[in-house]
PDB file of N, CA and C in Angstrom:
ATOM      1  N   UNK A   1      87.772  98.592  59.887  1.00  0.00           N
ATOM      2  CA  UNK A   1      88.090  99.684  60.797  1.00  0.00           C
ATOM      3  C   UNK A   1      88.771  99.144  62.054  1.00  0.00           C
ATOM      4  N   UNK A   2      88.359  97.519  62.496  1.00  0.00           N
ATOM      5  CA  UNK A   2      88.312  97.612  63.936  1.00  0.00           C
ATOM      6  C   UNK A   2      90.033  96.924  63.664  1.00  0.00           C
ATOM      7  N   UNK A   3      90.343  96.186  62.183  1.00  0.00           N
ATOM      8  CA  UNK A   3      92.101  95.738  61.965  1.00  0.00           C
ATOM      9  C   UNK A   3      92.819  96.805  62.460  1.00  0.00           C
ATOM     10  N   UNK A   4      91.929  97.900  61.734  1.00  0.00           N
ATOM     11  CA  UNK A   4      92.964  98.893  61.183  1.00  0.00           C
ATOM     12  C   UNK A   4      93.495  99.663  62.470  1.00  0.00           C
ATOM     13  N   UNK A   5      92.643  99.750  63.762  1.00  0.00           N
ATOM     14  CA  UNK A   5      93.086 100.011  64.677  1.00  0.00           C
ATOM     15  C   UNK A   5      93.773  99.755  65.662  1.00  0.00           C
ATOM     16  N   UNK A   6      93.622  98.093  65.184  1.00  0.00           N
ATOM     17  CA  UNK A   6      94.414  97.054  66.355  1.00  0.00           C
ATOM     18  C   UNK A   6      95.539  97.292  65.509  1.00  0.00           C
ATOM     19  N   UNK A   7      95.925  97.115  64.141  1.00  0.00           N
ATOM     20  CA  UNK A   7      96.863  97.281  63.386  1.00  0.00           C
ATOM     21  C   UNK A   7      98.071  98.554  64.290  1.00  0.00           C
ATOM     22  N   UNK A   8      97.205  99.586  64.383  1.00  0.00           N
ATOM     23  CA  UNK A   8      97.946 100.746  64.981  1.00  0.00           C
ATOM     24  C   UNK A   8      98.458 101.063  66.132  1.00  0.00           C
ATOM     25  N   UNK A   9      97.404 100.218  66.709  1.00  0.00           N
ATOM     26  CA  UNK A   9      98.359 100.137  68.226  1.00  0.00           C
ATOM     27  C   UNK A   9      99.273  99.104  68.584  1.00  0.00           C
ATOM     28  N   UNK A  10      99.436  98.043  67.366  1.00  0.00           N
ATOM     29  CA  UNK A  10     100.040  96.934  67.427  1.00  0.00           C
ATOM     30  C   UNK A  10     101.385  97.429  67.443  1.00  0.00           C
ATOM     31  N   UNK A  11     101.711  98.481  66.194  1.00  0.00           N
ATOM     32  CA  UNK A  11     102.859  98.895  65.770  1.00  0.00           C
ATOM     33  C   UNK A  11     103.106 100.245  66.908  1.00  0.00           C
ATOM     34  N   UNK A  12     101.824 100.965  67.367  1.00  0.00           N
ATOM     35  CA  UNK A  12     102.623 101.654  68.807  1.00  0.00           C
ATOM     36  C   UNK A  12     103.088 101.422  69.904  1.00  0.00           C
ATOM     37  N   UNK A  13     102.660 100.358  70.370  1.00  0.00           N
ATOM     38  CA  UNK A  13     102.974  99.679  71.273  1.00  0.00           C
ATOM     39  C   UNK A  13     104.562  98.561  70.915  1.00  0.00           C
ATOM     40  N   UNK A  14     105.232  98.381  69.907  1.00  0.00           N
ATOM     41  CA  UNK A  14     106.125  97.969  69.451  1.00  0.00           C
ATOM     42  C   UNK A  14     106.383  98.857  69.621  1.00  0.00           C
ATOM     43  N   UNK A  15     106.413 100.149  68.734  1.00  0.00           N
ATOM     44  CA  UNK A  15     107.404 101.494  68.540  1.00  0.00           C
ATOM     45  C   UNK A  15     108.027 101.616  70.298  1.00  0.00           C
ATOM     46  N   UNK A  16     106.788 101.756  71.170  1.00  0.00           N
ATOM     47  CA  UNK A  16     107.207 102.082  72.460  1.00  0.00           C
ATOM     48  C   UNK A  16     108.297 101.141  73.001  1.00  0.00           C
ATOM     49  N   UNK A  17     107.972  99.856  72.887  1.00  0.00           N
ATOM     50  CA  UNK A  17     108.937  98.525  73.056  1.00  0.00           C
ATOM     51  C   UNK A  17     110.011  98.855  73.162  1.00  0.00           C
ATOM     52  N   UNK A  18     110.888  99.182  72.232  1.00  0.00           N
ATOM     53  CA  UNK A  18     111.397  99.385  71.146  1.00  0.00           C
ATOM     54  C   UNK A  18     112.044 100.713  71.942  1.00  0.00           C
ATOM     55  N   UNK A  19     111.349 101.901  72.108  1.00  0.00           N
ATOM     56  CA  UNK A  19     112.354 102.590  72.701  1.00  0.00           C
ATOM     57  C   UNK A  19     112.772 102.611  74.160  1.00  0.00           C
ATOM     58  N   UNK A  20     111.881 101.976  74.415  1.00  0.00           N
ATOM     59  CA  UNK A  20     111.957 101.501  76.469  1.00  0.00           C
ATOM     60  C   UNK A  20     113.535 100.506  76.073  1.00  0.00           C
ATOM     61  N   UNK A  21     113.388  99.697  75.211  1.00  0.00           N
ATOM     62  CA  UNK A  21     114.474  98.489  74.599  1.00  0.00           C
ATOM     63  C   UNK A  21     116.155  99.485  74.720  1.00  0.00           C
ATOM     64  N   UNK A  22     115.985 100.427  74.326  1.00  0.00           N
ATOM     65  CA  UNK A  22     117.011 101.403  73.687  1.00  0.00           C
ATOM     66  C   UNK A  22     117.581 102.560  75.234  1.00  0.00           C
ATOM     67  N   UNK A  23     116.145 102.479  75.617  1.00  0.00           N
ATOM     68  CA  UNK A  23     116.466 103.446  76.886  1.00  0.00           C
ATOM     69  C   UNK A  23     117.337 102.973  78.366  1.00  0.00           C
ATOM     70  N   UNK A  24     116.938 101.457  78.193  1.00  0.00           N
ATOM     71  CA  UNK A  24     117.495 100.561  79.026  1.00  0.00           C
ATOM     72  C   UNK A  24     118.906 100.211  78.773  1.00  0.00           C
ATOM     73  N   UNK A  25     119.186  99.914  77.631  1.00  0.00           N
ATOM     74  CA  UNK A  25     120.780  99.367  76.910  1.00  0.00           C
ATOM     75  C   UNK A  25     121.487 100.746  77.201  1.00  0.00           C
ATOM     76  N   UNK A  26     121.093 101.975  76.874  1.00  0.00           N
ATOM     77  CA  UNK A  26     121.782 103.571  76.941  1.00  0.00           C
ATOM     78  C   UNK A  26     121.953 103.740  78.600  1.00  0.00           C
ATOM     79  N   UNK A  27     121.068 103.235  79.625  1.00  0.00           N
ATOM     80  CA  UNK A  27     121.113 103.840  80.562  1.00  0.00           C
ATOM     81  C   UNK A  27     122.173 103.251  81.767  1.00  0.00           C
ATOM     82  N   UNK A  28     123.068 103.897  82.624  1.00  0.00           N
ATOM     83  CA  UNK A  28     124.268 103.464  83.223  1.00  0.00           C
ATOM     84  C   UNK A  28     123.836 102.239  84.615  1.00  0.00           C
ATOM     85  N   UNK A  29     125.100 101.447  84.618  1.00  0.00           N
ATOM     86  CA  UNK A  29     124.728 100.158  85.574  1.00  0.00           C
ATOM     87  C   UNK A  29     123.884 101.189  86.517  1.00  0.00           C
ATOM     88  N   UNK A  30     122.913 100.291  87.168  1.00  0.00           N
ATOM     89  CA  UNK A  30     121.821 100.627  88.616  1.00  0.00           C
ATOM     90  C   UNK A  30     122.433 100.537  89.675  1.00  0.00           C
ATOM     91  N   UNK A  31     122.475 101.238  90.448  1.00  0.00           N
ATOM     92  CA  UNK A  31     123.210 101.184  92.040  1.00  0.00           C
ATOM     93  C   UNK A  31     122.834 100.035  92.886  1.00  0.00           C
ATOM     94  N   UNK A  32     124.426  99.418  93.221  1.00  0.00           N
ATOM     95  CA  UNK A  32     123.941  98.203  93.555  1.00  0.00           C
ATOM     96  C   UNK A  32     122.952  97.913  94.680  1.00  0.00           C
ATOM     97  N   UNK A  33     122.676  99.006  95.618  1.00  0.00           N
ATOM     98  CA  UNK A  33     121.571  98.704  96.467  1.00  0.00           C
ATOM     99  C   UNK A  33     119.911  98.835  95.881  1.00  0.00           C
ATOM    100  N   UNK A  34     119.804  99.374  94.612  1.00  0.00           N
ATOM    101  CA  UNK A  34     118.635  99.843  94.137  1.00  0.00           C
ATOM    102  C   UNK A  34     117.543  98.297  94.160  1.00  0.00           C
ATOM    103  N   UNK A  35     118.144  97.386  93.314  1.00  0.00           N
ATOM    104  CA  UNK A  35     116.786  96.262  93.537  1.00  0.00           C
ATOM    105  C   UNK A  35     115.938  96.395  94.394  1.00  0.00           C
ATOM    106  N   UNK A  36     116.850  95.605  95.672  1.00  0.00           N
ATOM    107  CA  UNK A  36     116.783  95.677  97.150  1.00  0.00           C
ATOM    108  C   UNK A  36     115.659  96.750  97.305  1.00  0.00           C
ATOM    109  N   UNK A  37     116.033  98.061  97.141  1.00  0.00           N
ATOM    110  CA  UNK A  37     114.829  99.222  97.803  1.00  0.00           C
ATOM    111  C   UNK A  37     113.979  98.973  96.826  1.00  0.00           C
ATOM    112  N   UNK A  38     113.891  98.976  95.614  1.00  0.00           N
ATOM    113  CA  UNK A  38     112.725  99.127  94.596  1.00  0.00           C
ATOM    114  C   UNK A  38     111.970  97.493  95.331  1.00  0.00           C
ATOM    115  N   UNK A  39     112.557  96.214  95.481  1.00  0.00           N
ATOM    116  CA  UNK A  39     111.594  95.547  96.366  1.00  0.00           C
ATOM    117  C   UNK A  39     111.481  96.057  97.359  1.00  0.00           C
ATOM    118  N   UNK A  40     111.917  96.619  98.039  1.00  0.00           N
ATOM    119  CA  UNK A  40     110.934  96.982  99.561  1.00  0.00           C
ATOM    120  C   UNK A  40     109.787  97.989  99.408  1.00  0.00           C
ATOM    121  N   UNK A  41     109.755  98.622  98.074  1.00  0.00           N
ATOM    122  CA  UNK A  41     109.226  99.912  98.267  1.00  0.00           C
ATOM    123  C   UNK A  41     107.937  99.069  97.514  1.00  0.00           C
ATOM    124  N   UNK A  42     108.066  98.206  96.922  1.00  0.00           N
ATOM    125  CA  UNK A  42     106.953  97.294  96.315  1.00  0.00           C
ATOM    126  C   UNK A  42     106.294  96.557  97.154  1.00  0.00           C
ATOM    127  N   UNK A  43     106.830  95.943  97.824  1.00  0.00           N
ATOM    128  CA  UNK A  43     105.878  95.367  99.255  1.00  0.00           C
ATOM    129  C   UNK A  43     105.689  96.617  99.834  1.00  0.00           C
ATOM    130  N   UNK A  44     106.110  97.159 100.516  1.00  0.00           N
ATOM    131  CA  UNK A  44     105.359  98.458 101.036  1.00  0.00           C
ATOM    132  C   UNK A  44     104.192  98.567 100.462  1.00  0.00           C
ATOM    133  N   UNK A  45     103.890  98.817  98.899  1.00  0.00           N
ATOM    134  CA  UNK A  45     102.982  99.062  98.150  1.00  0.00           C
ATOM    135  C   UNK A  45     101.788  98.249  98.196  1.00  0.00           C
ATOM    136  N   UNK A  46     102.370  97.024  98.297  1.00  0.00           N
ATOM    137  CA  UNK A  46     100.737  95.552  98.093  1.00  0.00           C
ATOM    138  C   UNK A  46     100.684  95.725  99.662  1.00  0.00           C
ATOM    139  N   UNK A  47     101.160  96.186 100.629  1.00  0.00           N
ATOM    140  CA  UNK A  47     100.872  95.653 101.964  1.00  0.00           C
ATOM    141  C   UNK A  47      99.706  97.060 102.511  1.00  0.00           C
ATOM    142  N   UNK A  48      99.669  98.613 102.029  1.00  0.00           N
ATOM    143  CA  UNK A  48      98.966  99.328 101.799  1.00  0.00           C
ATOM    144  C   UNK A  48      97.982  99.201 100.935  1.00  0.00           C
ATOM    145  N   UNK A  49      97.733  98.910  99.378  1.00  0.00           N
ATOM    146  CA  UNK A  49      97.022  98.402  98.828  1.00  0.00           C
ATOM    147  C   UNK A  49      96.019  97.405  99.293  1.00  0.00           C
ATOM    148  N   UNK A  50      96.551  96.258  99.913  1.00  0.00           N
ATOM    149  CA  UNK A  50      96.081  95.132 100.978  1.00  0.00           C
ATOM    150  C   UNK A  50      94.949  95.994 101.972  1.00  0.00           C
ATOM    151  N   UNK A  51      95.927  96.550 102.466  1.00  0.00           N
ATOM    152  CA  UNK A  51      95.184  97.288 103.718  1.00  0.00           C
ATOM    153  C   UNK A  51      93.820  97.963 102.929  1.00  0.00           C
ATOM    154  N   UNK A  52      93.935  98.856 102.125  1.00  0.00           N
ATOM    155  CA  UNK A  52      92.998  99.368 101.774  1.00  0.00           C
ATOM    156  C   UNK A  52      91.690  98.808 101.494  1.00  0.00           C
ATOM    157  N   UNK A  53      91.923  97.912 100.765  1.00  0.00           N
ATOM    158  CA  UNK A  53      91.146  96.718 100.155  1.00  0.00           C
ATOM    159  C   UNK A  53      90.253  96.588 101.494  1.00  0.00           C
ATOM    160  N   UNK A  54      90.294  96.383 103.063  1.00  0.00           N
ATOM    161  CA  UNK A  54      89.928  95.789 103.641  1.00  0.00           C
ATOM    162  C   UNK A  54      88.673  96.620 104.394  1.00  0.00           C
ATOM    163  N   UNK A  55      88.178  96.059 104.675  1.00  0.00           N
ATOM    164  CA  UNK A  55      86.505  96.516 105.538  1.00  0.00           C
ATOM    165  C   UNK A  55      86.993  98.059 106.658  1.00  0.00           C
ATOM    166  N   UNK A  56      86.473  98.874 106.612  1.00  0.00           N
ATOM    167  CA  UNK A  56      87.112  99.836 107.276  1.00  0.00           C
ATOM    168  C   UNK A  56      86.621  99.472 108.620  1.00  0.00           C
ATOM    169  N   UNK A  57      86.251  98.546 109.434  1.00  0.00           N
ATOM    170  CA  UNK A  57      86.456  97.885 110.674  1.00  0.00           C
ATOM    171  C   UNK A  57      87.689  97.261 110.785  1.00  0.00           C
ATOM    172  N   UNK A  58      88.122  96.765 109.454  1.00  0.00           N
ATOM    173  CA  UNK A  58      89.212  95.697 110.293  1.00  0.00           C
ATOM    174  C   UNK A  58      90.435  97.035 110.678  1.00  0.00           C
ATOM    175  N   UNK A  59      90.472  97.878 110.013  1.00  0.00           N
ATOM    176  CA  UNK A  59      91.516  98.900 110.272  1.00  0.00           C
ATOM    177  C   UNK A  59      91.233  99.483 111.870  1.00  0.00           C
ATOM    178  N   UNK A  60      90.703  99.177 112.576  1.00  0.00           N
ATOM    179  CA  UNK A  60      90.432  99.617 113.741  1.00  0.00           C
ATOM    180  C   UNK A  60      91.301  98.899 115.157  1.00  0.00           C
ATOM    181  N   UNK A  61      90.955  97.610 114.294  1.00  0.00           N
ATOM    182  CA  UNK A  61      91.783  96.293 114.970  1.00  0.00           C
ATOM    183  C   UNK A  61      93.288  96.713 115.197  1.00  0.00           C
TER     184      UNK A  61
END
């Protein structure tokens, strides 16, 4: 039972691969400023995340 399930998500998780693979090759060049913001908007993200994480005293500081 427990193959047969890893079996299945082995091959869904390929299937998905696979069309993320297809969606990427189909989809038009990225604007050349996009990296750039998609990193900033990612540090933005761990530097809130960060914050959160932290003792709700130090946020006072």
């Amino acid at each position: 039972m427990h193959a047969f399930t890893h079996a299945a998500r082995t091959a869904e998780l390929t299937a998905e691969a696979a069309a993320w693979r297809l969606a990427r090759e189909a989809a038009p060049a990225a604007t050349p400023g996009l990296p750039a913001l998609r990193n900033q908007l990612g540090e933005a993200l761990i530097a809130v995340g960060t914050r959160l994480l932290q003792p709700a005293t130090a946020h006072a500081a």
